[in-house]
N, C-alpha and C. Protein backbone atom coordinates (compact mmCIF):
# COMPACT_ATOMS: atom_id res chain seq x y z
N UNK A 1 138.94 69.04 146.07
CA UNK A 1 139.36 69.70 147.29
C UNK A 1 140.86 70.04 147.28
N UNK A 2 141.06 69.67 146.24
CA UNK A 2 143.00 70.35 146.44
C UNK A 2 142.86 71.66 146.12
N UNK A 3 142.17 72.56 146.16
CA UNK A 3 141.99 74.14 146.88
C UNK A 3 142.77 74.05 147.52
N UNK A 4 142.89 73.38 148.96
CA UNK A 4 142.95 73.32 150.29
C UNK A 4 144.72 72.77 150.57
N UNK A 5 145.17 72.46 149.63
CA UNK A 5 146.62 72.18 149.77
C UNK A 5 147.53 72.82 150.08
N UNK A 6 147.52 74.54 149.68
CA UNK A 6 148.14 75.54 150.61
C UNK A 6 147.93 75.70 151.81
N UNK A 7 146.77 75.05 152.06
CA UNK A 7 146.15 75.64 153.50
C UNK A 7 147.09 74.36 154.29
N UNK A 8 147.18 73.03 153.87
CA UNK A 8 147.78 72.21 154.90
C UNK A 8 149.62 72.65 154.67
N UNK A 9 149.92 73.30 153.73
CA UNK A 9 151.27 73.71 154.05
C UNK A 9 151.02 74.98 154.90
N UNK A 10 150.59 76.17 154.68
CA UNK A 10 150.35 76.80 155.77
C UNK A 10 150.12 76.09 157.43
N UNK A 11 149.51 75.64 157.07
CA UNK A 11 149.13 74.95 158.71
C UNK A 11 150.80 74.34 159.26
N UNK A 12 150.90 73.49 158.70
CA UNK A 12 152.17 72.50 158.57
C UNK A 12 153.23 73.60 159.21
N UNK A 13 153.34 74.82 158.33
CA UNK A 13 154.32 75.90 158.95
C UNK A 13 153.97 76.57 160.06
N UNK A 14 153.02 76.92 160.27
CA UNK A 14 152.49 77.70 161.54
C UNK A 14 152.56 76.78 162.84
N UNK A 15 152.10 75.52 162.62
CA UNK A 15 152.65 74.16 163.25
C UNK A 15 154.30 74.26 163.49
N UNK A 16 154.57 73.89 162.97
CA UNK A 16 156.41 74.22 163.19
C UNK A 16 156.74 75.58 164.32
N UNK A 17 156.09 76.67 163.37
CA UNK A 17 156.98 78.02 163.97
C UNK A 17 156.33 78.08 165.79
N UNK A 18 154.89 77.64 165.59
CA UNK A 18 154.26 77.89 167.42
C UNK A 18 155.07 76.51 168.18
N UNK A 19 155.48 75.08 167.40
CA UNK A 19 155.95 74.44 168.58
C UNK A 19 157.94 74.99 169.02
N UNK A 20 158.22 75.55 168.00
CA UNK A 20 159.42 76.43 168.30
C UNK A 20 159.33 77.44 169.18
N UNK A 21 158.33 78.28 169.23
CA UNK A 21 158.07 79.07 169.92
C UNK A 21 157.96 78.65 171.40
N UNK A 22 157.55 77.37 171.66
CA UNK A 22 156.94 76.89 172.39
C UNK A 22 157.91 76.28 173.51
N UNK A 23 158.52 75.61 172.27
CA UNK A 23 159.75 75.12 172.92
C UNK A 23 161.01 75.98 173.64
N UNK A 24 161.03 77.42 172.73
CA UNK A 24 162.05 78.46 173.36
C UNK A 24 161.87 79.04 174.70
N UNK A 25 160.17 79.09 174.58
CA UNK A 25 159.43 79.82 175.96
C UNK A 25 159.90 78.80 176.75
N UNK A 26 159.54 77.72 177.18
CA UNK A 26 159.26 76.60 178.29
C UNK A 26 161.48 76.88 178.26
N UNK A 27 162.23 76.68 177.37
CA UNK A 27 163.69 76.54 177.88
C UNK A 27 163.94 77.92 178.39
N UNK A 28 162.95 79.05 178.01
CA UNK A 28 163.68 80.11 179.34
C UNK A 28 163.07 79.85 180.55
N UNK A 29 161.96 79.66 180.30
CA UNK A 29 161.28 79.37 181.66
C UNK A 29 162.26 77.99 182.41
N UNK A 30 162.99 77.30 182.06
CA UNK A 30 163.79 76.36 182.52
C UNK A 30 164.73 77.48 182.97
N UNK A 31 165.43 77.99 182.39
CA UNK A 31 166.50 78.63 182.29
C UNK A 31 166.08 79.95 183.87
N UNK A 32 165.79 80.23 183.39
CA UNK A 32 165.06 81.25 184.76
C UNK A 32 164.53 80.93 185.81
N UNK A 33 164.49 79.37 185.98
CA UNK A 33 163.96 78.62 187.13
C UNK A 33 162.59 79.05 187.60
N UNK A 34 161.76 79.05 186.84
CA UNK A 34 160.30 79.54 187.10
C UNK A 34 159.59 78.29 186.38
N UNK A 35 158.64 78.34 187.15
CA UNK A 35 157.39 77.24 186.77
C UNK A 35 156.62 77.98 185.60
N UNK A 36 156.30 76.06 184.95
CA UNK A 36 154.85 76.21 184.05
C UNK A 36 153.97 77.24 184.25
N UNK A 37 153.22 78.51 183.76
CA UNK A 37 152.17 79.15 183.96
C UNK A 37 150.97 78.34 183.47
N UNK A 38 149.95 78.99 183.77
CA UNK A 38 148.73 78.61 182.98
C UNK A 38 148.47 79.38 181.35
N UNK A 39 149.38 80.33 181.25
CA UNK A 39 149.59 81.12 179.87
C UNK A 39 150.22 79.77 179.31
N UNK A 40 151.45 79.16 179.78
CA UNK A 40 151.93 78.30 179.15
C UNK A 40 151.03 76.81 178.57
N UNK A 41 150.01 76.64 179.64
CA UNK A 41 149.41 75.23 179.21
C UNK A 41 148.10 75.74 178.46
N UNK A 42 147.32 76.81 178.27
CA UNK A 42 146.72 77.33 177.32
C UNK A 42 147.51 77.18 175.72
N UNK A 43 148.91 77.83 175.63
CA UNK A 43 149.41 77.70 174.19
C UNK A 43 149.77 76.30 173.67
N UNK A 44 150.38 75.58 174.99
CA UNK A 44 150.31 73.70 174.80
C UNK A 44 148.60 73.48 174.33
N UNK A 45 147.88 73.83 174.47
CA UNK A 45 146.75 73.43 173.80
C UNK A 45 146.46 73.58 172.60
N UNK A 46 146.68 74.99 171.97
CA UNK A 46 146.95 75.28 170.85
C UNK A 46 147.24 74.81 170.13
N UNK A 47 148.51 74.47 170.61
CA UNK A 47 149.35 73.92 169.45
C UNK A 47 148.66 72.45 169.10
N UNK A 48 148.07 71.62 170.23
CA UNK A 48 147.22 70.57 169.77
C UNK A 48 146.36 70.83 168.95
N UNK A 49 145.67 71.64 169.52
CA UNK A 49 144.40 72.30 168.36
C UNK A 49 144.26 72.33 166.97
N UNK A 50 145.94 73.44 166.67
CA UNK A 50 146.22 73.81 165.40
C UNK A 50 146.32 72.25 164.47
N UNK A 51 147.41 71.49 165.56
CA UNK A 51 147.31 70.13 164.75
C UNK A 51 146.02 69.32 164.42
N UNK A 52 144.92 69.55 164.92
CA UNK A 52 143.94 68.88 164.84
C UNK A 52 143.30 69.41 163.95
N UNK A 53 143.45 70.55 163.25
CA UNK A 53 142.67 71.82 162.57
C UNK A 53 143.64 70.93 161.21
N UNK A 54 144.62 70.91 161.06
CA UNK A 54 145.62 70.25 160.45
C UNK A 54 145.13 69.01 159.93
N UNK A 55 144.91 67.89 160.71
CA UNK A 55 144.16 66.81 160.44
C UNK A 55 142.77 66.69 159.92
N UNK A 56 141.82 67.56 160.08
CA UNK A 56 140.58 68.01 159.93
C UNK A 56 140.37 68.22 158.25
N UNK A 57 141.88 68.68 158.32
CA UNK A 57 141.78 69.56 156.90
C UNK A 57 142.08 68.11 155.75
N UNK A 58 143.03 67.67 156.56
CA UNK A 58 144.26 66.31 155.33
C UNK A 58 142.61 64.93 155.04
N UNK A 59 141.94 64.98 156.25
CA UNK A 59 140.66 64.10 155.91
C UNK A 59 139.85 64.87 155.06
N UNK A 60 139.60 66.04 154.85
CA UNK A 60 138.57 66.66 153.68
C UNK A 60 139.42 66.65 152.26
N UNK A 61 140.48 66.83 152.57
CA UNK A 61 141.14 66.68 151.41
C UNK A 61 141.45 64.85 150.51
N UNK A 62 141.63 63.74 151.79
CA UNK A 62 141.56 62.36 151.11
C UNK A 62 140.21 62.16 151.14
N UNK A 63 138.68 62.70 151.62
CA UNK A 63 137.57 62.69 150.68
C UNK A 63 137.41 62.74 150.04
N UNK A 64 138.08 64.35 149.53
CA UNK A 64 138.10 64.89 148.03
C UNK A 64 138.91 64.26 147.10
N UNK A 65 139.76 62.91 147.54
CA UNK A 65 140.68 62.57 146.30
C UNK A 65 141.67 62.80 146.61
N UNK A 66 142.50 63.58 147.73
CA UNK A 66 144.39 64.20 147.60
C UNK A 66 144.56 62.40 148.01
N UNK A 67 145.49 62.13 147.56
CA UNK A 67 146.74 61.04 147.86
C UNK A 67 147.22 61.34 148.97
N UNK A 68 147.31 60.49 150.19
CA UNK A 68 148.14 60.49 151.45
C UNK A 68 148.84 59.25 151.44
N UNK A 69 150.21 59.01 151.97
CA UNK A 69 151.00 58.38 152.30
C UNK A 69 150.61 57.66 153.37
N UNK A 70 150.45 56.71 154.18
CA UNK A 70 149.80 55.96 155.64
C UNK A 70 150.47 57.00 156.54
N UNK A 71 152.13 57.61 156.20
CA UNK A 71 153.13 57.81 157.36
C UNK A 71 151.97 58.84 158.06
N UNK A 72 151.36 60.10 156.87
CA UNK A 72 150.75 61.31 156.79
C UNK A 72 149.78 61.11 158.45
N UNK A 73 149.08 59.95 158.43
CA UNK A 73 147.92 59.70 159.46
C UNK A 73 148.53 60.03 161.07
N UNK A 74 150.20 58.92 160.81
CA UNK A 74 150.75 58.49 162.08
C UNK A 74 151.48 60.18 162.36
N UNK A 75 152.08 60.90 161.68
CA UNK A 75 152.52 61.84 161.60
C UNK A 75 151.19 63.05 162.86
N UNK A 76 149.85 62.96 161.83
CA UNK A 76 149.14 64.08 162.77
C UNK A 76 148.84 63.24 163.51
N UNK A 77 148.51 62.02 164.15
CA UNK A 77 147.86 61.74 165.44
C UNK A 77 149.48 61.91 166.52
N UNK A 78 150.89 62.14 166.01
CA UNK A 78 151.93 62.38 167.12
C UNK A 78 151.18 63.43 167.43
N UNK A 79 151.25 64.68 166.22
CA UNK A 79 151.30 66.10 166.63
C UNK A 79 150.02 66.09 167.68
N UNK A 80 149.23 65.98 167.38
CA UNK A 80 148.04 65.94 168.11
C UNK A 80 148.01 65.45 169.52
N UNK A 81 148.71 64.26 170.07
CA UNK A 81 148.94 63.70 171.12
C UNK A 81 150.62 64.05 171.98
N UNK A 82 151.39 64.43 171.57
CA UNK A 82 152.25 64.55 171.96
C UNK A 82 152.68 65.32 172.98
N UNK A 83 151.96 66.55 173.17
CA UNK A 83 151.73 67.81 174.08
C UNK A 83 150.96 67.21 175.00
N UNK A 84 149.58 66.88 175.09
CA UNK A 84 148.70 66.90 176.15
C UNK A 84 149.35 65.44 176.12
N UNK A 85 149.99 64.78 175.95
CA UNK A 85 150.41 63.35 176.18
C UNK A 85 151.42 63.57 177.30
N UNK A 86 152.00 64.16 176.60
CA UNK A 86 153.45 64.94 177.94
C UNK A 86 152.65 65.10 179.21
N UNK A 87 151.88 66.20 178.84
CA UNK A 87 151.43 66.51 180.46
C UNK A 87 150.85 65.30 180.90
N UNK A 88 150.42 64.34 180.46
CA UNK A 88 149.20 63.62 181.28
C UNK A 88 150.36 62.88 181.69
N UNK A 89 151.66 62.22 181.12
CA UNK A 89 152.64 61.45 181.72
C UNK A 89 153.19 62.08 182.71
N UNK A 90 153.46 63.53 182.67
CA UNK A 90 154.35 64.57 183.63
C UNK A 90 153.05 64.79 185.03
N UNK A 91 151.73 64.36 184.69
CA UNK A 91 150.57 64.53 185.98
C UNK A 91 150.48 66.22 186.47
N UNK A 92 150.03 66.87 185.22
CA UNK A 92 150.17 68.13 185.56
C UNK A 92 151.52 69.09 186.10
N UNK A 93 152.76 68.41 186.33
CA UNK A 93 153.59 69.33 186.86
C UNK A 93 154.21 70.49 186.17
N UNK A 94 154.52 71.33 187.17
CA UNK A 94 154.67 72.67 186.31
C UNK A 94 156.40 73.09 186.65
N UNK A 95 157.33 71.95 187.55
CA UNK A 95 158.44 72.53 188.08
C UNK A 95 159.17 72.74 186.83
N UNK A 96 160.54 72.73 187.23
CA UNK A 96 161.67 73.36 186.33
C UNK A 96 162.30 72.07 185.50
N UNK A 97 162.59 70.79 186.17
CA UNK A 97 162.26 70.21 184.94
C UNK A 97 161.40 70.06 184.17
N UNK A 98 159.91 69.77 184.35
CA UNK A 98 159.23 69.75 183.48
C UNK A 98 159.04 70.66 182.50
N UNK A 99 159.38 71.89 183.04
CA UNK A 99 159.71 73.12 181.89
C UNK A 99 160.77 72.55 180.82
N UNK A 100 162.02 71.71 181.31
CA UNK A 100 163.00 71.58 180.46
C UNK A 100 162.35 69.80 179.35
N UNK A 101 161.33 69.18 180.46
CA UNK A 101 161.28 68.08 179.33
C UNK A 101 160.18 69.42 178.39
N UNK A 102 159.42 69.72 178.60
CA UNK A 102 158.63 70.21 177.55
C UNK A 102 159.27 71.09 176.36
N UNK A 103 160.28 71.96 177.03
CA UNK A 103 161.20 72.53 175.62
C UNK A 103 162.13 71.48 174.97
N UNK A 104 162.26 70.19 175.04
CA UNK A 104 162.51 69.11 174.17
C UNK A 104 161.98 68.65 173.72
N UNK A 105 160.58 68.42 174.35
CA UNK A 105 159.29 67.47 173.43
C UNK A 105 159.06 68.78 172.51
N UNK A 106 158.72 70.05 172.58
CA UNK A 106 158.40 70.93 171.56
C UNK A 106 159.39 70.85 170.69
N UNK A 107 160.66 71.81 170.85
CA UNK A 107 161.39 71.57 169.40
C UNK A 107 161.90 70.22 168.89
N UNK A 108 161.44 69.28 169.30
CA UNK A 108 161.98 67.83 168.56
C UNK A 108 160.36 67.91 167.73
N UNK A 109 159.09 68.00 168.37
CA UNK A 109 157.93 67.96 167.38
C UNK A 109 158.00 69.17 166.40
N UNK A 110 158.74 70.23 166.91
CA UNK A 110 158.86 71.30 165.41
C UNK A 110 159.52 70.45 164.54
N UNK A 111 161.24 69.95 164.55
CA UNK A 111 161.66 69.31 163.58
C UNK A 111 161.12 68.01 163.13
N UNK A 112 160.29 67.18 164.02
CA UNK A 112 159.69 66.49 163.29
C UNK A 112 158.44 66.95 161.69
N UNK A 113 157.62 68.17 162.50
CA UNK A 113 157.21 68.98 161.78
C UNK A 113 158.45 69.15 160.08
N UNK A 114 159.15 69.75 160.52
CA UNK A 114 159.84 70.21 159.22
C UNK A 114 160.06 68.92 158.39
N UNK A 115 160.37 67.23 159.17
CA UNK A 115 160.70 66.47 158.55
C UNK A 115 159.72 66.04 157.36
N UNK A 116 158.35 66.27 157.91
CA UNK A 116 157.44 65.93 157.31
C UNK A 116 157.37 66.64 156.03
N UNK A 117 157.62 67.87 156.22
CA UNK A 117 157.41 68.72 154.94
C UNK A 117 158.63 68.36 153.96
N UNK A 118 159.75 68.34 154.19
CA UNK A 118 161.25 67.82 153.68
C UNK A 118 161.06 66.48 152.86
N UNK A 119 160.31 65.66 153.24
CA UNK A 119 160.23 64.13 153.19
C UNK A 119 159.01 63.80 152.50
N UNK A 120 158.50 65.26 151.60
CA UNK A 120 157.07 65.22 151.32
C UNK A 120 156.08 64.36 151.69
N UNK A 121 155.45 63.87 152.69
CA UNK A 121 155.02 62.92 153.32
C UNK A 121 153.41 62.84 153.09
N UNK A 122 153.10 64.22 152.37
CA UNK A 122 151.89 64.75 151.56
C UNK A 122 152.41 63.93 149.97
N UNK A 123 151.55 63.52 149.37
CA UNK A 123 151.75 62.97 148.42
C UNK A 123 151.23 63.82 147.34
N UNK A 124 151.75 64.56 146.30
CA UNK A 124 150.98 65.70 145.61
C UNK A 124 151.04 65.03 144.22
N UNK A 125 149.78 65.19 143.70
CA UNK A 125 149.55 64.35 142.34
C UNK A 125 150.23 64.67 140.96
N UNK A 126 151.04 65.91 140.92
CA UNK A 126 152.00 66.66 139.91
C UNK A 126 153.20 65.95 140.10
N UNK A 127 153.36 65.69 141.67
CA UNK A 127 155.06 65.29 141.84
C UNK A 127 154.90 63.74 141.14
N UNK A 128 153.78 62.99 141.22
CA UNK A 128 153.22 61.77 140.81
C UNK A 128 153.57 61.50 139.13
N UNK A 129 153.14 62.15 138.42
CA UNK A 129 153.08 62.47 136.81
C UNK A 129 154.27 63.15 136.09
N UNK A 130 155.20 63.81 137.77
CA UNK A 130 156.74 64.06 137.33
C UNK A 130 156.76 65.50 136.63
N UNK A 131 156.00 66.31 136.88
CA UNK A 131 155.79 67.62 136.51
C UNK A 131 156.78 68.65 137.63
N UNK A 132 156.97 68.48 139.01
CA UNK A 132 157.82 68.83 139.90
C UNK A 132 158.61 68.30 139.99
């Protein structure tokens, strides 16, 4: 199944670039003093989603044999929980802070995102044998 190893760096990046995105939207929406939409808590889902699509993938792949690190597990169950975790602590609110905690919880989970990739936290069996 290491086919599938581009696909979790793809993911991994698309992960990054939507919780950036995510995070920029919700700080204008701070910034402009306008509430949470429901456009907004639709793409907060997403982005759970994508992470879960993410995780979906890293378990077919340690079926198939890829090497994971333990961090790899704790890493997607943040991404995965971290968004709809927010809201369920925030109790649905949509005011203008909560716009501003959510554009911090997003771009701190993008750079966590990037850390992961930086910190190879995927364990790849070439870098293992010293070929990379």
């Amino acid at each position: 199944m290491e086919s599938l190893a581009p696909l979790t760096v793809i993911l991994n990046n698309a992960y990054i670039l939507y919780c950036l995105a995510l995070g920029i939207w919700a700080g204008m929406l701070w910034l402009r003093d306008q509430p949470l939409s429901g456009n907004f808590w639709g793409a907060m889902w997403l982005a759970s989603m994508l992470a879960a699509v993410s995780l979906i993938i890293g378990i077919i792949r340690a079926v198939g044999g890829a090497q994971f690190r333990t961090v790899y597990w704790l890493y997607e169950a943040y991404f995965i929980l971290v968004l709809p975790g927010t809201f369920a602590m925030l109790r649905g609110r949509d005011d203008r802070q909560a716009a501003a905690i959510f554009a911090g919880i997003a771009i701190f989970t993008a750079l966590a995102a990037v850390s992961t990739a930086q910190r190879n936290v995927i364990l790849n069996p070439a870098m293992l044998l010293g070929l990379f």
